[in-house]
Protein backbone atom coordinates (compact mmCIF):
# COMPACT_ATOMS: atom_id res chain seq x y z
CA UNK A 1 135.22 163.80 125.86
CA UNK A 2 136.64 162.66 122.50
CA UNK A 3 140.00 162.76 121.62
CA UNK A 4 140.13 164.99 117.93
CA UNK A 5 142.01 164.02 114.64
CA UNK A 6 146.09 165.27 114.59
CA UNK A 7 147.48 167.29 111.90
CA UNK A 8 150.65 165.86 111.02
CA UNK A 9 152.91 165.20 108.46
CA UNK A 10 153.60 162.21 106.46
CA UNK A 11 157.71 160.74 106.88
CA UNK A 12 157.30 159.69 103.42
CA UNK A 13 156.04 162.03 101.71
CA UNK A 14 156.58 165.30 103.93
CA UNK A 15 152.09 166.21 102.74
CA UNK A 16 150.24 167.30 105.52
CA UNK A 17 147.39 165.07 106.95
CA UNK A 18 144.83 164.53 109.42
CA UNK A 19 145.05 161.60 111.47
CA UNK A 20 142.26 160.31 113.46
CA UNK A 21 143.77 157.47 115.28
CA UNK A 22 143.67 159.07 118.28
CA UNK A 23 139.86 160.42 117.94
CA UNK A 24 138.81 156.47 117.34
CA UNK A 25 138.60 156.64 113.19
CA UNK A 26 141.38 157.04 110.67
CA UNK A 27 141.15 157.06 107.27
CA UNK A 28 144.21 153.99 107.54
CA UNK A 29 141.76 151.67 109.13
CA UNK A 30 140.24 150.52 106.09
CA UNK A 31 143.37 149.84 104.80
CA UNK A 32 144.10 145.99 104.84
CA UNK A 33 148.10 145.60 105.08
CA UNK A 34 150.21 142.01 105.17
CA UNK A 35 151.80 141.09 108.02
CA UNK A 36 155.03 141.36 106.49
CA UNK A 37 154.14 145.05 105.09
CA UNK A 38 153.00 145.91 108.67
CA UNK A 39 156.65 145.13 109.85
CA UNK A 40 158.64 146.61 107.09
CA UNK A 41 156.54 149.63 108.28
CA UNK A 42 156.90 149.55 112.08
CA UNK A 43 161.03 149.13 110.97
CA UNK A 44 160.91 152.14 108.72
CA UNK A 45 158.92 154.56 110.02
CA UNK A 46 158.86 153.82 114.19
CA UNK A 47 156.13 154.90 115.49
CA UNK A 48 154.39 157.01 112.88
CA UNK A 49 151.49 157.29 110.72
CA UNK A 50 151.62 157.50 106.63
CA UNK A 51 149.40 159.20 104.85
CA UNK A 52 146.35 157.31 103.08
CA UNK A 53 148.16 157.89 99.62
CA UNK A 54 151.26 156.65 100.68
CA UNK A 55 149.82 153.74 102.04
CA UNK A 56 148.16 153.08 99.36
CA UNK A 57 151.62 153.07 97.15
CA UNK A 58 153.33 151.19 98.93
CA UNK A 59 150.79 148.26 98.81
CA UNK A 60 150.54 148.62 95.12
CA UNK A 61 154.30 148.22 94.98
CA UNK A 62 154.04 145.45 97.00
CA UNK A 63 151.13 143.88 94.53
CA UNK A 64 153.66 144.36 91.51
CA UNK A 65 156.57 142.66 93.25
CA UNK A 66 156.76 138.99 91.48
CA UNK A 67 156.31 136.48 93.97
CA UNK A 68 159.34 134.72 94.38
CA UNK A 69 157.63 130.85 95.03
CA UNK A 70 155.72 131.40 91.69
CA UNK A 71 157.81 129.23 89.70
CA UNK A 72 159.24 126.81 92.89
């Protein structure tokens, strides 16, 4: 018996998606996130799932941040 994708709905956003974490493949696993992103997400959203497109925001932001040892 296999578990089946979960309608929920993204903290971030409030949109409506289907996550299949549970049935074994989500759309999130191909989504390659930093260590440090992974925590800053565990911290702001406990326990939940994003949706792909806010995922994928948030790790643009991330990419446009200046790194701050650039010029050390």
């Amino acid at each position: 018996m296999t578990a089946t994708p979960l309608d929920v709905r993204c903290p971030r956003c409030g949109g409506g998606f289907e996550c299949g974490a549970n049935a074994g493949h989500c759309d999130c696993f191909g989504i390659r996130l930093t260590e440090p992103q992974r925590e800053q997400l565990a911290r702001d959203y406990p326990g939940q799932c994003l949706c792909l497109r806010c995922l994928r925001e948030l790790i643009a932001a991330d990419d446009q941040r200046p790194a701050e040892t650039a010029q050390a």
